[in-house]
N, C-alpha and C. Protein backbone atom coordinates (compact mmCIF):
# COMPACT_ATOMS: atom_id res chain seq x y z
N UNK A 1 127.29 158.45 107.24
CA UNK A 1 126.58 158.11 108.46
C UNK A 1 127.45 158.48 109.66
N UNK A 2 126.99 159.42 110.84
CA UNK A 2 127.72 159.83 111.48
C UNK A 2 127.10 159.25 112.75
N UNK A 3 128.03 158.35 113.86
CA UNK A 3 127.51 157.45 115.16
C UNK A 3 128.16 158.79 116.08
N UNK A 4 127.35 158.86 117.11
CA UNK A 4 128.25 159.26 118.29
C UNK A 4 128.89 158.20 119.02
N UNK A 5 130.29 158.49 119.90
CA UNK A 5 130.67 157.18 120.70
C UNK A 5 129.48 156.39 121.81
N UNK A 6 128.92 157.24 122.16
CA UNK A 6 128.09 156.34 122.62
C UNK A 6 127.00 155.23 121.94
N UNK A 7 126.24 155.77 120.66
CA UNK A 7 125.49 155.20 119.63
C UNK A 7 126.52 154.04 118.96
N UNK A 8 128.27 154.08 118.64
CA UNK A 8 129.02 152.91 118.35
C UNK A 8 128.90 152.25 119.43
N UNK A 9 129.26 152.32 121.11
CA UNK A 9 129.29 151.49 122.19
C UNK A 9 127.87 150.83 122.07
N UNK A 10 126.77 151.10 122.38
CA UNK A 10 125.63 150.62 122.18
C UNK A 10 125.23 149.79 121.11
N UNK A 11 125.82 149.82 120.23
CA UNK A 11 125.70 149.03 118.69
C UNK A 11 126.72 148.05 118.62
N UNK A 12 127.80 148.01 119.29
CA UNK A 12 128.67 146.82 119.57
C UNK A 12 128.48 145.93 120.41
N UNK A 13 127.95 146.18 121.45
CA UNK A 13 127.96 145.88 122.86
C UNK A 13 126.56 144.93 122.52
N UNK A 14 125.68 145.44 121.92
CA UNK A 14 124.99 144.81 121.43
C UNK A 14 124.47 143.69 120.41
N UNK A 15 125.81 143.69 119.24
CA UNK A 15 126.15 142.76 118.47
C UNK A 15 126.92 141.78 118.96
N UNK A 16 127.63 142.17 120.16
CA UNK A 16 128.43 141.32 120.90
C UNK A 16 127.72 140.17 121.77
N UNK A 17 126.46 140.64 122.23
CA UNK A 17 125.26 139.71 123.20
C UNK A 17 124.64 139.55 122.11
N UNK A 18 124.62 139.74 120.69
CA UNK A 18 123.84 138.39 119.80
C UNK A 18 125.12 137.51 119.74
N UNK A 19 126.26 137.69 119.55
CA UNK A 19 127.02 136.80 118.77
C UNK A 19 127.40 135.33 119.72
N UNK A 20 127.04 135.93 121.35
CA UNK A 20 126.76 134.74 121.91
C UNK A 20 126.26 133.88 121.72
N UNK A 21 126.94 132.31 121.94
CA UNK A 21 125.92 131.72 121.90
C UNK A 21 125.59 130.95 123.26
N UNK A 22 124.50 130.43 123.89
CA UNK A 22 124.40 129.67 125.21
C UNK A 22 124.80 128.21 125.40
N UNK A 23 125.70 128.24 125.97
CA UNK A 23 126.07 126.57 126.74
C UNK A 23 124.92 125.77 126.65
N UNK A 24 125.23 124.53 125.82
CA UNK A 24 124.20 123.67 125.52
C UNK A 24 123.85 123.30 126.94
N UNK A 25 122.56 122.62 127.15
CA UNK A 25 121.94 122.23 128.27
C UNK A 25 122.15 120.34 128.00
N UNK A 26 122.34 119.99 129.05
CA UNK A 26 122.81 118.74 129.02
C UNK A 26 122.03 118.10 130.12
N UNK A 27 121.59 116.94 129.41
CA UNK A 27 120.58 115.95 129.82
C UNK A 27 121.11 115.31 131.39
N UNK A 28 120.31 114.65 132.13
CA UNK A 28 120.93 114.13 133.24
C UNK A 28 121.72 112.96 132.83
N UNK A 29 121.60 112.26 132.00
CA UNK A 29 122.59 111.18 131.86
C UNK A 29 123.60 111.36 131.48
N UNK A 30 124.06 112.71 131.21
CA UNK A 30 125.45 113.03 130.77
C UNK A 30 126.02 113.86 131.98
N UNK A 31 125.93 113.78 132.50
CA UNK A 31 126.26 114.64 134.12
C UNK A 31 126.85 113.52 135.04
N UNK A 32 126.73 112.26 134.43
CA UNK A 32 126.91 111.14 135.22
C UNK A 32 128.74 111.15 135.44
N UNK A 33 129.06 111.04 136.88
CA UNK A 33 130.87 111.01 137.01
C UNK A 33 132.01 110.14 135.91
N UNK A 34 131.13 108.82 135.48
CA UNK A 34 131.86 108.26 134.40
C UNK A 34 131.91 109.14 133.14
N UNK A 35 130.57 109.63 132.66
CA UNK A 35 130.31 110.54 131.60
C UNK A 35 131.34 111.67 131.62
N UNK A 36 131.44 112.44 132.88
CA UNK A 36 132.24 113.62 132.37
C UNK A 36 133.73 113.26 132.81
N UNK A 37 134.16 112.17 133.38
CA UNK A 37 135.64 111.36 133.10
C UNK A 37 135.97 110.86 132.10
N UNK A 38 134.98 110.37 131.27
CA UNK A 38 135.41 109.94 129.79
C UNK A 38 135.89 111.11 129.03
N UNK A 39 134.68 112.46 129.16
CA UNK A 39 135.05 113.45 128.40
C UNK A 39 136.33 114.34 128.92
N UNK A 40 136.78 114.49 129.96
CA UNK A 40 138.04 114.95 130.20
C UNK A 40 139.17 114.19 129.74
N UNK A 41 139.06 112.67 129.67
CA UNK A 41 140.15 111.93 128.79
C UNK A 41 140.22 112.41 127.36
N UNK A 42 138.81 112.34 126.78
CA UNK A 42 138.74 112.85 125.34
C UNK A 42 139.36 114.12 124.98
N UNK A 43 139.36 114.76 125.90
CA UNK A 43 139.45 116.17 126.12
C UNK A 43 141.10 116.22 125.77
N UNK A 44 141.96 115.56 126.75
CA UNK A 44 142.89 115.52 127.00
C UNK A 44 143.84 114.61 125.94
N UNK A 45 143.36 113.52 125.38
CA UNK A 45 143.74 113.19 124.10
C UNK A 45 143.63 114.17 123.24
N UNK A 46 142.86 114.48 122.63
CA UNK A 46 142.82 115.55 121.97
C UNK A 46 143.75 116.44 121.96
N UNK A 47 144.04 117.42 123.35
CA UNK A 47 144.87 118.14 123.50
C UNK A 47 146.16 117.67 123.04
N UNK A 48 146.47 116.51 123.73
CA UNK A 48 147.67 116.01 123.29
C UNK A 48 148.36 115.66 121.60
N UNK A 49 146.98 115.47 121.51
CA UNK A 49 147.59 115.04 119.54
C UNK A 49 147.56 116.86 118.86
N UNK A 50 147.11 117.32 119.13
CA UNK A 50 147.19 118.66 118.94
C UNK A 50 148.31 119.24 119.08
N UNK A 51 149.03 119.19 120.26
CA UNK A 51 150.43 119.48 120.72
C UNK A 51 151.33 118.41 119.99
N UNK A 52 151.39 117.46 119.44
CA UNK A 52 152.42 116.48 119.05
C UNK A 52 152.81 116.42 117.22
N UNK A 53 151.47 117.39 116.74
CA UNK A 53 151.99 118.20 115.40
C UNK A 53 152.49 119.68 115.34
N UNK A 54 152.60 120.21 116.64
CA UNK A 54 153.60 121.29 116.68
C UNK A 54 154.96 121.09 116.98
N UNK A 55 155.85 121.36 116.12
CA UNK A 55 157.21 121.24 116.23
C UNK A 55 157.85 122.81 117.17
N UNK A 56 158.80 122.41 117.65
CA UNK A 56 159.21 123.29 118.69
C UNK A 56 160.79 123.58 118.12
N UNK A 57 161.19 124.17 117.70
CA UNK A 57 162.97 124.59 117.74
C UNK A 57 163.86 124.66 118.75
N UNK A 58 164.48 123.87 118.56
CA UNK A 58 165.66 123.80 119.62
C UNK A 58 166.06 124.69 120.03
N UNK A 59 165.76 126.26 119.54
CA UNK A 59 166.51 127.39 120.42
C UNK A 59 164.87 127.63 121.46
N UNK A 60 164.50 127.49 120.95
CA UNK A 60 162.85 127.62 121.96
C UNK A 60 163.28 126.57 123.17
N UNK A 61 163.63 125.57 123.18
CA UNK A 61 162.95 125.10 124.19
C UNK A 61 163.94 125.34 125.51
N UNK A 62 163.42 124.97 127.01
CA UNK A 62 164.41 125.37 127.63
C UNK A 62 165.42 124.34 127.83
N UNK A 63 166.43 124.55 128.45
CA UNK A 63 167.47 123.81 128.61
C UNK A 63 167.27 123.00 130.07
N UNK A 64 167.06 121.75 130.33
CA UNK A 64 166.94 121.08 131.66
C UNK A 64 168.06 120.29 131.63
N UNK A 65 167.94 119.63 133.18
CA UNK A 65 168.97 119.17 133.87
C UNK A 65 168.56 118.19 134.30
N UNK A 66 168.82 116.91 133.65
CA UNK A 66 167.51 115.95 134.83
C UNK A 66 169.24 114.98 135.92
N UNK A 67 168.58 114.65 137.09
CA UNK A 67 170.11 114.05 137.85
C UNK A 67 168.99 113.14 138.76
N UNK A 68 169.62 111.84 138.70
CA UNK A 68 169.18 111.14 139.23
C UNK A 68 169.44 110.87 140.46
């Protein structure tokens, strides 16, 4: 099977806008300022326990200076 580059660009480009998928649509009660402050905490826990099972090597990290 022989594509020209343009017939591959067109056939990717195109598998690429199915493989999207669309940002769920979200109800008005979740739009509410407490609602999306809870989820940035969640968010942010998350992140954090995520980062606290990666171990870092002592030659990695940088060297600080803390002076009071």
């Amino acid at each position: 099977m022989k594509l020209t580059r343009r017939e591959l660009a067109a056939a990717l480009t195109s598998a690429a806008a199915l493989a999207q998928t669309p940002a769920p649509q979200r109800t008005p009660a979740e739009r509410t300022p407490e609602a999306e402050l809870q989820a940035a905490r969640d968010q942010v826990k998350a992140n954090a326990e995520a980062l606290t099972q990666l171990e870092v090597p002592m030659r990695i990290e940088p060297a600080f200076q803390f002076k009071a």
